[in-house]
PDB file of N, CA and C in Angstrom:
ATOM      1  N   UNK A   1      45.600 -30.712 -76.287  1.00  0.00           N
ATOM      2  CA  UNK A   1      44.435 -29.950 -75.911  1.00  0.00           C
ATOM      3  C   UNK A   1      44.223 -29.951 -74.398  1.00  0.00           C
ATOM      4  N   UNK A   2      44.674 -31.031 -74.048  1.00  0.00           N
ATOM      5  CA  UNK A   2      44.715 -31.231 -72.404  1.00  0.00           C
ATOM      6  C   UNK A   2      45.318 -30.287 -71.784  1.00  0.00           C
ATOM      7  N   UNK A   3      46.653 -30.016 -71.962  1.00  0.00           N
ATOM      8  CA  UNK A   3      47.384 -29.176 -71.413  1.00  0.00           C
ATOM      9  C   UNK A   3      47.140 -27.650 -71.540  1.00  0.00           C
ATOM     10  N   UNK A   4      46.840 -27.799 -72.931  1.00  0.00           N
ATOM     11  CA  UNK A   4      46.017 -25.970 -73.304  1.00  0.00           C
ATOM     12  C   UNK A   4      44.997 -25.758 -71.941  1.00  0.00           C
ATOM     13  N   UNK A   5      43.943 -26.721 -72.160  1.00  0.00           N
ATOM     14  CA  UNK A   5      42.820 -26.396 -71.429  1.00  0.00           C
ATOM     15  C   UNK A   5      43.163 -26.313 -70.065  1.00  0.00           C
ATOM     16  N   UNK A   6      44.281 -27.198 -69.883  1.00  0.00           N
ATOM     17  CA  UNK A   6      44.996 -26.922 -67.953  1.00  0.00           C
ATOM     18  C   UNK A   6      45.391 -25.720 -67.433  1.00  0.00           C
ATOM     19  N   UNK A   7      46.173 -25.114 -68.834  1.00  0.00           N
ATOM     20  CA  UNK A   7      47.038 -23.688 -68.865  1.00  0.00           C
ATOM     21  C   UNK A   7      45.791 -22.673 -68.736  1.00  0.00           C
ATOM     22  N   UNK A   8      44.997 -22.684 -69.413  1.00  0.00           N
ATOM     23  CA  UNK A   8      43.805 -21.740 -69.357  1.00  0.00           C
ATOM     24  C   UNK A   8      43.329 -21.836 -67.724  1.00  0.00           C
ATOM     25  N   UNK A   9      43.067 -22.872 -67.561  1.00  0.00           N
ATOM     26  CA  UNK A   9      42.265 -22.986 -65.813  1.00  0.00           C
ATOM     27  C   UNK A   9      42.768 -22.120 -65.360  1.00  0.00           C
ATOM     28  N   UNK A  10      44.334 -22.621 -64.990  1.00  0.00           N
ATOM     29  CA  UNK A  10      45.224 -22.070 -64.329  1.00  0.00           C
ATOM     30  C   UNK A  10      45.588 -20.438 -63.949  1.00  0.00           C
ATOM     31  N   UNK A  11      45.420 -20.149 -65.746  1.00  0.00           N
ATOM     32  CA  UNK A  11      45.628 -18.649 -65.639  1.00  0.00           C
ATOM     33  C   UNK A  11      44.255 -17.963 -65.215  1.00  0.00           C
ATOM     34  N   UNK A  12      42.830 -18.977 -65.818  1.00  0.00           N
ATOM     35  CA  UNK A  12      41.860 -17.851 -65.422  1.00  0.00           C
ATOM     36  C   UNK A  12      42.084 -17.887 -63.671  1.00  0.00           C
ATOM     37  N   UNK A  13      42.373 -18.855 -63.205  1.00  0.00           N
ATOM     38  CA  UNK A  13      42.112 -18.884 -61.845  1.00  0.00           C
ATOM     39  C   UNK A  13      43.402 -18.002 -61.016  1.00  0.00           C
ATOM     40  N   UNK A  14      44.523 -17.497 -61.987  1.00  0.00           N
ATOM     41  CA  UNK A  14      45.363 -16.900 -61.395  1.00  0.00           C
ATOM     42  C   UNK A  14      44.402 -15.143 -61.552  1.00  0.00           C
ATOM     43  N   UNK A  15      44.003 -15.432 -62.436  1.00  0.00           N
ATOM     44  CA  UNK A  15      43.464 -13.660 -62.652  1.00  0.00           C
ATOM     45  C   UNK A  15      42.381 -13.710 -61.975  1.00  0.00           C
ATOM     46  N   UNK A  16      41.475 -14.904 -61.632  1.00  0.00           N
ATOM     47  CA  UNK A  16      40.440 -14.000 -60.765  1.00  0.00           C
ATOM     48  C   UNK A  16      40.862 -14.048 -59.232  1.00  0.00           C
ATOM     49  N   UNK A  17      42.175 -14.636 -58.762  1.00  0.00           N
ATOM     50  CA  UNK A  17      42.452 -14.430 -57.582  1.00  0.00           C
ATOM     51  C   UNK A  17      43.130 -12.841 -57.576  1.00  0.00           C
ATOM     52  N   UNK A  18      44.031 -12.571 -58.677  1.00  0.00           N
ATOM     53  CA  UNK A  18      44.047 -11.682 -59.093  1.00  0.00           C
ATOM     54  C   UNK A  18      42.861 -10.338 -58.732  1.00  0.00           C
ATOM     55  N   UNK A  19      41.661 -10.034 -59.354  1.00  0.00           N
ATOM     56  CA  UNK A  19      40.752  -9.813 -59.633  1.00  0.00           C
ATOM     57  C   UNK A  19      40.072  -9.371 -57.837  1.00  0.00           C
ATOM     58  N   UNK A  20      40.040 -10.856 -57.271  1.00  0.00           N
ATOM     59  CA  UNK A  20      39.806 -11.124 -55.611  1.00  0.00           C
ATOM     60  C   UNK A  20      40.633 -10.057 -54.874  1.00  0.00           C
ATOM     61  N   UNK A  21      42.044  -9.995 -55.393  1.00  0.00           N
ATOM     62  CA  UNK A  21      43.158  -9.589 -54.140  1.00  0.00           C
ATOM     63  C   UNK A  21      42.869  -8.084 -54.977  1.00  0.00           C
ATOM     64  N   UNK A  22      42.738  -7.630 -55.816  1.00  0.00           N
ATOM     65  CA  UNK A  22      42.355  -5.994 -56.180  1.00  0.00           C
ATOM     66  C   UNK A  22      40.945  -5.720 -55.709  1.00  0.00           C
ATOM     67  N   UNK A  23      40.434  -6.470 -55.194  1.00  0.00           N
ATOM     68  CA  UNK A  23      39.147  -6.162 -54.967  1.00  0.00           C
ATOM     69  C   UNK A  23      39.054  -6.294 -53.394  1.00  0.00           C
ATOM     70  N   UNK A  24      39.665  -7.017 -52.467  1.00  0.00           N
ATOM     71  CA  UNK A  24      39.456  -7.032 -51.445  1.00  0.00           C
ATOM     72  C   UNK A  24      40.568  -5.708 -50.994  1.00  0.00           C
ATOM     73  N   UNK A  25      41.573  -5.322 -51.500  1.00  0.00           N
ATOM     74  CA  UNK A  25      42.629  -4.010 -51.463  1.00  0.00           C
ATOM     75  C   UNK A  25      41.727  -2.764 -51.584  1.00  0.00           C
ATOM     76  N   UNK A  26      40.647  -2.855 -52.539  1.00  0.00           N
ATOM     77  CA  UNK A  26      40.093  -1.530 -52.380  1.00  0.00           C
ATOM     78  C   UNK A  26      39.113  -1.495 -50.898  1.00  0.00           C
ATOM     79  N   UNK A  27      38.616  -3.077 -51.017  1.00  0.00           N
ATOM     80  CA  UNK A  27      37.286  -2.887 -49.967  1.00  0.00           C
ATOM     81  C   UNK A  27      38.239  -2.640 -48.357  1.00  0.00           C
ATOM     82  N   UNK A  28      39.661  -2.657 -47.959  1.00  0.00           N
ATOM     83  CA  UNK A  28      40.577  -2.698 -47.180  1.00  0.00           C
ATOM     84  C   UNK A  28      40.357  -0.738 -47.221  1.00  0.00           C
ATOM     85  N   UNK A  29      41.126  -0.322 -48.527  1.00  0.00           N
ATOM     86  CA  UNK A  29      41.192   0.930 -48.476  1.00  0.00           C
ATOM     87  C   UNK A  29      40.333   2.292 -48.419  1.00  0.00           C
ATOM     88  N   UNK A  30      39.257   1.428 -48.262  1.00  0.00           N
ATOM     89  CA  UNK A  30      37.521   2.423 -48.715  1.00  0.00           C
ATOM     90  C   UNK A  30      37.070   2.441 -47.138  1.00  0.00           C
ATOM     91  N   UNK A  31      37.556   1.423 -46.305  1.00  0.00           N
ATOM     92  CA  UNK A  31      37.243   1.002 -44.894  1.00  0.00           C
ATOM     93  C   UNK A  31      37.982   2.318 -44.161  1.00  0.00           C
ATOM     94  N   UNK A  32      39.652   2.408 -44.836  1.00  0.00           N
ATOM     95  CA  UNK A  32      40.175   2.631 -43.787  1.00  0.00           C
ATOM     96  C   UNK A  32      40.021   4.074 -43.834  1.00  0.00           C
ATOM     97  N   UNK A  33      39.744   4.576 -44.993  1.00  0.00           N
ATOM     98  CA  UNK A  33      39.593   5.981 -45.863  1.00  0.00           C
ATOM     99  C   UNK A  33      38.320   6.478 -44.718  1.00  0.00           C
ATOM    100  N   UNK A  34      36.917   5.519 -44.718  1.00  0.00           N
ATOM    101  CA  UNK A  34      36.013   6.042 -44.255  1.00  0.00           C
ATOM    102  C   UNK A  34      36.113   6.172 -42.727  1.00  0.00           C
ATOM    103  N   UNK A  35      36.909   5.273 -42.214  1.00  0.00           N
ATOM    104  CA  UNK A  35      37.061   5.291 -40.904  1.00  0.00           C
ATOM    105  C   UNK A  35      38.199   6.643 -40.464  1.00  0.00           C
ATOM    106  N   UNK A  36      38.514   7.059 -41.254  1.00  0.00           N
ATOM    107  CA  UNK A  36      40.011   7.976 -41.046  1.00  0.00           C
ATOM    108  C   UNK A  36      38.934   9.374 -41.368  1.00  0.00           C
ATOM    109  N   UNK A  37      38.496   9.415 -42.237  1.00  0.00           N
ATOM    110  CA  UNK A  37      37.010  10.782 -42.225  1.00  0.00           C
ATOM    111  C   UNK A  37      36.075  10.932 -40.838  1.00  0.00           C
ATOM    112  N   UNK A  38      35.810   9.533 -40.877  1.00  0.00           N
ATOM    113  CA  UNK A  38      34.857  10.056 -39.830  1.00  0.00           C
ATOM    114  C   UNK A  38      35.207  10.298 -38.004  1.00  0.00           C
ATOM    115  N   UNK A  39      36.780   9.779 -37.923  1.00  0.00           N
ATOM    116  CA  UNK A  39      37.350  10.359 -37.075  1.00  0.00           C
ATOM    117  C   UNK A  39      37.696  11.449 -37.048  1.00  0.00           C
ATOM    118  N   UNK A  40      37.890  12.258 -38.366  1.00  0.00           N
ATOM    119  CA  UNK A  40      38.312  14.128 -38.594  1.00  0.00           C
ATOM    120  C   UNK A  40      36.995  14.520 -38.578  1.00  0.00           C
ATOM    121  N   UNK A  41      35.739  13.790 -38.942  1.00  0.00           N
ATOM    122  CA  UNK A  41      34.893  14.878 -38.460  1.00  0.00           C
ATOM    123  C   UNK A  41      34.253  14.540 -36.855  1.00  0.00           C
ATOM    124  N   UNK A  42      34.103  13.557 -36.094  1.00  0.00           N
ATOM    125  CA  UNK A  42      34.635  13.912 -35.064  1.00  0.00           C
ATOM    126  C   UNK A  42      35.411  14.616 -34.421  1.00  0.00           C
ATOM    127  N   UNK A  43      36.191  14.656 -34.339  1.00  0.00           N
ATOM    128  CA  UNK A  43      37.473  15.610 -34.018  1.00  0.00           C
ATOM    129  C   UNK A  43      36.961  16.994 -34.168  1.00  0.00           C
ATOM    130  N   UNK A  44      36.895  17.518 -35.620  1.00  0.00           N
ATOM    131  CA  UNK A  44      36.513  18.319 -35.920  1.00  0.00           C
ATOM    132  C   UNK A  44      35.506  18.772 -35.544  1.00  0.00           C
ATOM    133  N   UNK A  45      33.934  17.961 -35.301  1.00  0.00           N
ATOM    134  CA  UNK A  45      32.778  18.560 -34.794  1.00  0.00           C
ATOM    135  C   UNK A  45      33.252  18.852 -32.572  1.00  0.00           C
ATOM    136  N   UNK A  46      34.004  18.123 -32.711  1.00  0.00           N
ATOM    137  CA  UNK A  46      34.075  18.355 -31.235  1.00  0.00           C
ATOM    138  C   UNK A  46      35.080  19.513 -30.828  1.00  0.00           C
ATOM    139  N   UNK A  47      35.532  20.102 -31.618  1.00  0.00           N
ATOM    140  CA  UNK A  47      36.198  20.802 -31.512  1.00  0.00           C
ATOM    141  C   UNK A  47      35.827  22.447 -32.057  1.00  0.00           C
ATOM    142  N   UNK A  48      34.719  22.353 -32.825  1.00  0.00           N
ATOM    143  CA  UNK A  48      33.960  23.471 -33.001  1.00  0.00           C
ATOM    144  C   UNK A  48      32.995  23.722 -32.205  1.00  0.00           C
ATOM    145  N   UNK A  49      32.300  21.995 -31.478  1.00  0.00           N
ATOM    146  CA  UNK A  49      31.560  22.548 -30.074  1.00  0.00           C
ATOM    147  C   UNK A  49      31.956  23.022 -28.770  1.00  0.00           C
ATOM    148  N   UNK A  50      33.890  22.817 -28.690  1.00  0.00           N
ATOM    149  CA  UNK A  50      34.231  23.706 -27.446  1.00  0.00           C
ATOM    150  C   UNK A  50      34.280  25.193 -28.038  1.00  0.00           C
ATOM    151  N   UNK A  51      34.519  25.045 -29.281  1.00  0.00           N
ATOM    152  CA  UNK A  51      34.630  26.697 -29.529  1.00  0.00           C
ATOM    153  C   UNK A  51      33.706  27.592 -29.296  1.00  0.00           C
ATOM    154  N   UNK A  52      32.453  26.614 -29.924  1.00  0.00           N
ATOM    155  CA  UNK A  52      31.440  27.717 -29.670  1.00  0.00           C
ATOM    156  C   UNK A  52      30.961  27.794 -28.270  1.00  0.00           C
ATOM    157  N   UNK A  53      31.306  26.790 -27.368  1.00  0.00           N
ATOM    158  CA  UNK A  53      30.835  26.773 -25.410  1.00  0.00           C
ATOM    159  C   UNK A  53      31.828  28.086 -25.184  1.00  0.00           C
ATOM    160  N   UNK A  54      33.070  28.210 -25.595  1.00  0.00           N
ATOM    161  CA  UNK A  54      34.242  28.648 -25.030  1.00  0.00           C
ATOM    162  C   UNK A  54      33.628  30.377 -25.406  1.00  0.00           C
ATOM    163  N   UNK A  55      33.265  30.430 -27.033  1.00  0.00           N
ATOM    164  CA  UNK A  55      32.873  31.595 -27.311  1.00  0.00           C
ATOM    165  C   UNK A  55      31.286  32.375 -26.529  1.00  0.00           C
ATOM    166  N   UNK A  56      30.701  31.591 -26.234  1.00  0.00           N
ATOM    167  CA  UNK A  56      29.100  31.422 -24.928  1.00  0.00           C
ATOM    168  C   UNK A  56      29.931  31.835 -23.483  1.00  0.00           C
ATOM    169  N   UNK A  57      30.742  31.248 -23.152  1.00  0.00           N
ATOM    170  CA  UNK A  57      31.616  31.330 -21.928  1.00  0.00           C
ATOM    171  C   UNK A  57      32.178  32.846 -21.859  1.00  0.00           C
ATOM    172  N   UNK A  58      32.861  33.011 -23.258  1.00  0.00           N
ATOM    173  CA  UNK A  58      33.753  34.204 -22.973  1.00  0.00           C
ATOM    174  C   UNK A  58      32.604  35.583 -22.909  1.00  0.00           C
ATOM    175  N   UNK A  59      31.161  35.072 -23.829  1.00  0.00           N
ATOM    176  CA  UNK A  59      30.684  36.482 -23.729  1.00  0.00           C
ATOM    177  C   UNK A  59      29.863  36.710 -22.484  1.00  0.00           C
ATOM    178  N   UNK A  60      29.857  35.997 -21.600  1.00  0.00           N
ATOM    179  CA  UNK A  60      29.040  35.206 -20.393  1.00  0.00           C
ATOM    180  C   UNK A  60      29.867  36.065 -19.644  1.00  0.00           C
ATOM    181  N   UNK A  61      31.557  35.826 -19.549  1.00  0.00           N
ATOM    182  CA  UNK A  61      32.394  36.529 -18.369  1.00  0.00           C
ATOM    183  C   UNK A  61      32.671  37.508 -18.543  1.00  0.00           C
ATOM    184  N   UNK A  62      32.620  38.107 -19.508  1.00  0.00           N
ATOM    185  CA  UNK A  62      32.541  39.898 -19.021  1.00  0.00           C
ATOM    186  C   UNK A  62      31.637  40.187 -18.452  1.00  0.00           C
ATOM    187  N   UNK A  63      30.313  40.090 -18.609  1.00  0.00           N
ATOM    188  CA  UNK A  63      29.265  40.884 -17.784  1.00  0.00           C
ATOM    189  C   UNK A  63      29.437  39.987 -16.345  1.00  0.00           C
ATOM    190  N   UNK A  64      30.032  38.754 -16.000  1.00  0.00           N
ATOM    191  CA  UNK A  64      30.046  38.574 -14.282  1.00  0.00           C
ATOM    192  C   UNK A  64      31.649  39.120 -14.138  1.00  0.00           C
ATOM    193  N   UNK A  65      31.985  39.027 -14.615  1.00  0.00           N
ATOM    194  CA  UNK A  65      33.180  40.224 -14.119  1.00  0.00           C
ATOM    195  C   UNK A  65      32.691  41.586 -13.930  1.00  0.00           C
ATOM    196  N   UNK A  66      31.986  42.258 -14.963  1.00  0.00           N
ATOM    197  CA  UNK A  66      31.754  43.227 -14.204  1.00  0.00           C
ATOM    198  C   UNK A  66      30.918  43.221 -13.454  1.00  0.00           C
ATOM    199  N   UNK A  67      29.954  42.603 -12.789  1.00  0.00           N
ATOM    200  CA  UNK A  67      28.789  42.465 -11.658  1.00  0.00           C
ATOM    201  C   UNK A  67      29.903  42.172 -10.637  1.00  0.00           C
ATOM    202  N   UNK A  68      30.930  41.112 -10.406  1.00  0.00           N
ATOM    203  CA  UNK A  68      31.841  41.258  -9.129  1.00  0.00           C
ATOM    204  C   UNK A  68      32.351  42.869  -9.006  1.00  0.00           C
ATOM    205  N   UNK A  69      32.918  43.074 -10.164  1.00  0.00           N
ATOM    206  CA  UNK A  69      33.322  44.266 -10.377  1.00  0.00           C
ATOM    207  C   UNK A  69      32.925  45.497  -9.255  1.00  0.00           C
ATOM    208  N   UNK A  70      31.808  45.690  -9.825  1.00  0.00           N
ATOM    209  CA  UNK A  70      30.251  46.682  -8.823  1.00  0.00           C
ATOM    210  C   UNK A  70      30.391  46.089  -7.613  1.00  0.00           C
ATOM    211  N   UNK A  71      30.088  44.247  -7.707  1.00  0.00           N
ATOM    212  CA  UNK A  71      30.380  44.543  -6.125  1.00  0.00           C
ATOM    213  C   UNK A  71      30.947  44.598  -5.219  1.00  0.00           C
ATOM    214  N   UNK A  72      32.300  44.047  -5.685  1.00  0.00           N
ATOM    215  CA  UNK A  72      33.271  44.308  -4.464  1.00  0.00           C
ATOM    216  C   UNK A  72      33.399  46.390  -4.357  1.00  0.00           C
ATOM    217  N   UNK A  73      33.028  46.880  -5.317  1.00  0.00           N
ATOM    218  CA  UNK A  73      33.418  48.668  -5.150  1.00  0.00           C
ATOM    219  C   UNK A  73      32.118  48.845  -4.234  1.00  0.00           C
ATOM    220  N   UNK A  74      31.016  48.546  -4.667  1.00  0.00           N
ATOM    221  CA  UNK A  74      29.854  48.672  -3.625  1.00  0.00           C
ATOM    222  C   UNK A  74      30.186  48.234  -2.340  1.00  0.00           C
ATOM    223  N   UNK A  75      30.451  47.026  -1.977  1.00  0.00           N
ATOM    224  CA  UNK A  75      31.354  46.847  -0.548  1.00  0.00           C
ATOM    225  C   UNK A  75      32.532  47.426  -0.093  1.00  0.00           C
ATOM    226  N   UNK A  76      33.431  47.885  -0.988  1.00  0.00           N
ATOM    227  CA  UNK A  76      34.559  48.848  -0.690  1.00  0.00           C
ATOM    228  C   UNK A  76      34.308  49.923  -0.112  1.00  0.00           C
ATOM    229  N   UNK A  77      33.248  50.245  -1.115  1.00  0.00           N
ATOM    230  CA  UNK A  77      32.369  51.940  -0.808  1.00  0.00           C
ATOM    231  C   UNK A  77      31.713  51.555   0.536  1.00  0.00           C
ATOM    232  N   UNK A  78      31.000  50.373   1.338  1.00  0.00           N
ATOM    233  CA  UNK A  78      30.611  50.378   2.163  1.00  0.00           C
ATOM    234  C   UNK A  78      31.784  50.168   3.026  1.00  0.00           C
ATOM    235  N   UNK A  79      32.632  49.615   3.271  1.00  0.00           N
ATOM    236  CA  UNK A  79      33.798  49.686   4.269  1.00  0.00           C
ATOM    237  C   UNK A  79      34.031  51.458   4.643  1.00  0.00           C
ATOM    238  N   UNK A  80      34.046  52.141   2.894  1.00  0.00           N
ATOM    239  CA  UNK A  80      35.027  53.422   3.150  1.00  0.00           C
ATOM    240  C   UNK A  80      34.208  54.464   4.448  1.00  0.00           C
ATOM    241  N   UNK A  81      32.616  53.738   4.302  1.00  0.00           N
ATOM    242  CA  UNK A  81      32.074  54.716   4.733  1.00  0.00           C
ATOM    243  C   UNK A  81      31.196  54.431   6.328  1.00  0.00           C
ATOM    244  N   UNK A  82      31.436  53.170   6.705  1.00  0.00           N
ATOM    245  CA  UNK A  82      31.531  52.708   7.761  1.00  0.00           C
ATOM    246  C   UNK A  82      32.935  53.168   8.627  1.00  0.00           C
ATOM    247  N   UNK A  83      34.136  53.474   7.873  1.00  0.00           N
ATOM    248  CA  UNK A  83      35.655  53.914   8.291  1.00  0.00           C
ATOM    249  C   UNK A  83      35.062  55.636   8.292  1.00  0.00           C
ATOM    250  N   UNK A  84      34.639  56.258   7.714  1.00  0.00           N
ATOM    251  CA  UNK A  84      34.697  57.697   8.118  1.00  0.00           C
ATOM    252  C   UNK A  84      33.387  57.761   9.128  1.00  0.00           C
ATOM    253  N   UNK A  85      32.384  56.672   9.532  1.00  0.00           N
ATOM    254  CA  UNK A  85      31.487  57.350  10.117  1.00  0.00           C
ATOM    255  C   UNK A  85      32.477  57.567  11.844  1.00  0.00           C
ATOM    256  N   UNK A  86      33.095  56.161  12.145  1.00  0.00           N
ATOM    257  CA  UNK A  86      34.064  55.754  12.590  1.00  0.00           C
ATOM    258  C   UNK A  86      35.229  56.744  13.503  1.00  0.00           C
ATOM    259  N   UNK A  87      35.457  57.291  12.301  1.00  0.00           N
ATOM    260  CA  UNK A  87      36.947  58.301  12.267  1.00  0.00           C
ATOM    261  C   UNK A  87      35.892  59.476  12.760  1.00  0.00           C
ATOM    262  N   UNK A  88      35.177  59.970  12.114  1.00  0.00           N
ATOM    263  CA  UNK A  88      34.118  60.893  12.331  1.00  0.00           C
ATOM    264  C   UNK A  88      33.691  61.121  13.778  1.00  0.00           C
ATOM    265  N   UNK A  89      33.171  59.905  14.550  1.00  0.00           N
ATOM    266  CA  UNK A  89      32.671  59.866  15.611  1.00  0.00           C
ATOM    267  C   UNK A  89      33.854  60.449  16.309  1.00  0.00           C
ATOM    268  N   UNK A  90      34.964  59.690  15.953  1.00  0.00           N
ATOM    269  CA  UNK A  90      36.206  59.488  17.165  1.00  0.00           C
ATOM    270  C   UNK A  90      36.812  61.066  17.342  1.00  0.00           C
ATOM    271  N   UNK A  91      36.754  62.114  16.092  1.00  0.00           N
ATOM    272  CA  UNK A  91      37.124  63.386  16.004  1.00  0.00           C
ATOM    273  C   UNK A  91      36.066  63.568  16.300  1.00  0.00           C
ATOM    274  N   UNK A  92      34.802  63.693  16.336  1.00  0.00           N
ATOM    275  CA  UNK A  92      33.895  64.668  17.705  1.00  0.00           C
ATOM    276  C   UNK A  92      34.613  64.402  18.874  1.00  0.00           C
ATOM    277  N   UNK A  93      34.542  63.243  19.525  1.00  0.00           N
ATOM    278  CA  UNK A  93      34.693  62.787  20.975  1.00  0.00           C
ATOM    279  C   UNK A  93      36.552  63.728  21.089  1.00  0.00           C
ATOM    280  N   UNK A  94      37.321  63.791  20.195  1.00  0.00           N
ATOM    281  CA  UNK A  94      38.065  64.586  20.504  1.00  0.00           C
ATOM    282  C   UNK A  94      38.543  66.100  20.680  1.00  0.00           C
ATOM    283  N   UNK A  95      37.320  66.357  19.847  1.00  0.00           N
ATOM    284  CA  UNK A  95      36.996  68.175  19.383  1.00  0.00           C
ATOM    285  C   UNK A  95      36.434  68.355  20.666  1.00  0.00           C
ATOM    286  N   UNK A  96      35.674  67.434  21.392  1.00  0.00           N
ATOM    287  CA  UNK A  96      34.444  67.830  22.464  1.00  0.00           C
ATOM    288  C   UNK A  96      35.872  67.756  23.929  1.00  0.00           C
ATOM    289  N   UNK A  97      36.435  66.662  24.001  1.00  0.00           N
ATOM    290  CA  UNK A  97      37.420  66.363  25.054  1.00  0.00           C
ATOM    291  C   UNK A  97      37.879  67.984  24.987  1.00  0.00           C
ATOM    292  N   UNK A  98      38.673  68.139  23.774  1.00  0.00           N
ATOM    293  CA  UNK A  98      39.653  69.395  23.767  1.00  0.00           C
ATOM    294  C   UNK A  98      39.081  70.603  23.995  1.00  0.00           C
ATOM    295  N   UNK A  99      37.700  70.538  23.421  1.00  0.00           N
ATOM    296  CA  UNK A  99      36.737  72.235  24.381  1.00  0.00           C
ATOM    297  C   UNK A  99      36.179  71.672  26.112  1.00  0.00           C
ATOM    298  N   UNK A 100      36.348  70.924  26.113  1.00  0.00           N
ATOM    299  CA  UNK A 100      36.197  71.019  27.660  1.00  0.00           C
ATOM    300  C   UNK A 100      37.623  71.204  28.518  1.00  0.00           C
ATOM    301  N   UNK A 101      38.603  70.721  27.921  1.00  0.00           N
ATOM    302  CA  UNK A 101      39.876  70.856  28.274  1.00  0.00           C
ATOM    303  C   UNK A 101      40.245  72.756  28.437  1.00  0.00           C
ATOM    304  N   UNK A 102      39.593  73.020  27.091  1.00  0.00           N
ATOM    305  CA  UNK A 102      39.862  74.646  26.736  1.00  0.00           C
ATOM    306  C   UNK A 102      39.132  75.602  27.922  1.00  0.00           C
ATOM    307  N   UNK A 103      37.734  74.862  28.029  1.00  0.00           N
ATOM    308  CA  UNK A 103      36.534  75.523  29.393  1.00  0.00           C
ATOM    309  C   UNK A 103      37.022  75.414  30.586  1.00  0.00           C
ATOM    310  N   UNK A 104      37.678  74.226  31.180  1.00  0.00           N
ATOM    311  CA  UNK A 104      38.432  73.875  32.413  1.00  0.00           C
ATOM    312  C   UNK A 104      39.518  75.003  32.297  1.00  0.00           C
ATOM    313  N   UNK A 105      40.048  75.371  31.686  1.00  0.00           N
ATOM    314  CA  UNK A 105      41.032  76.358  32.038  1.00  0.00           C
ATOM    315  C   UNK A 105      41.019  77.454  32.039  1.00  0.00           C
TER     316      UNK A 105
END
């Protein structure tokens, strides 16, 4: 009876280490499971908040593209027309030279 009752210890104490090592394997795998999620939704949430900055951004730069747009043509247009007042002046002063040139003779 001695030995029965030894054999029994033995085995219950092999099954609840048993029991221990399946139980500390899940609490191992539930850790690593939750830690491995909540890095994809990290990931994931940070990566839908550049999208949506990026998508804010992109509808942001068309309209300052076109405001440079306007203004470099608005300053172009002011160069073009600072250049003909320019050119303008310089063909009077030569129309006027050449009729006095025409009167002198």
């Amino acid at each position: 009876m001695i030995l029965n009752d030894l054999i029994d210890l033995v085995n219950k104490e092999k099954r609840r280490q048993g029991r221990v090592s399946a139980v500390q394997s899940l609490a191992v795998g539930t850790g690593i499971l939750t830690a491995s999620v909540l890095a994809i939704k990290i990931l994931v949430a940070g990566k839908n908040k550049r999208k949506e900055k990026d998508m804010k951004n992109n509808v942001v730069d068309p309209f300052d593209a076109i405001k440079d747009t306007i203004q470099n043509a608005q300053e172009k247009a002011g160069e073009i027309k600072s250049e003909i007042k320019e050119d303008s002046h310089e063909i009077n002063k030569d129309i006027h030279k050449t009729a006095e040139a025409i009167q002198k003779k």
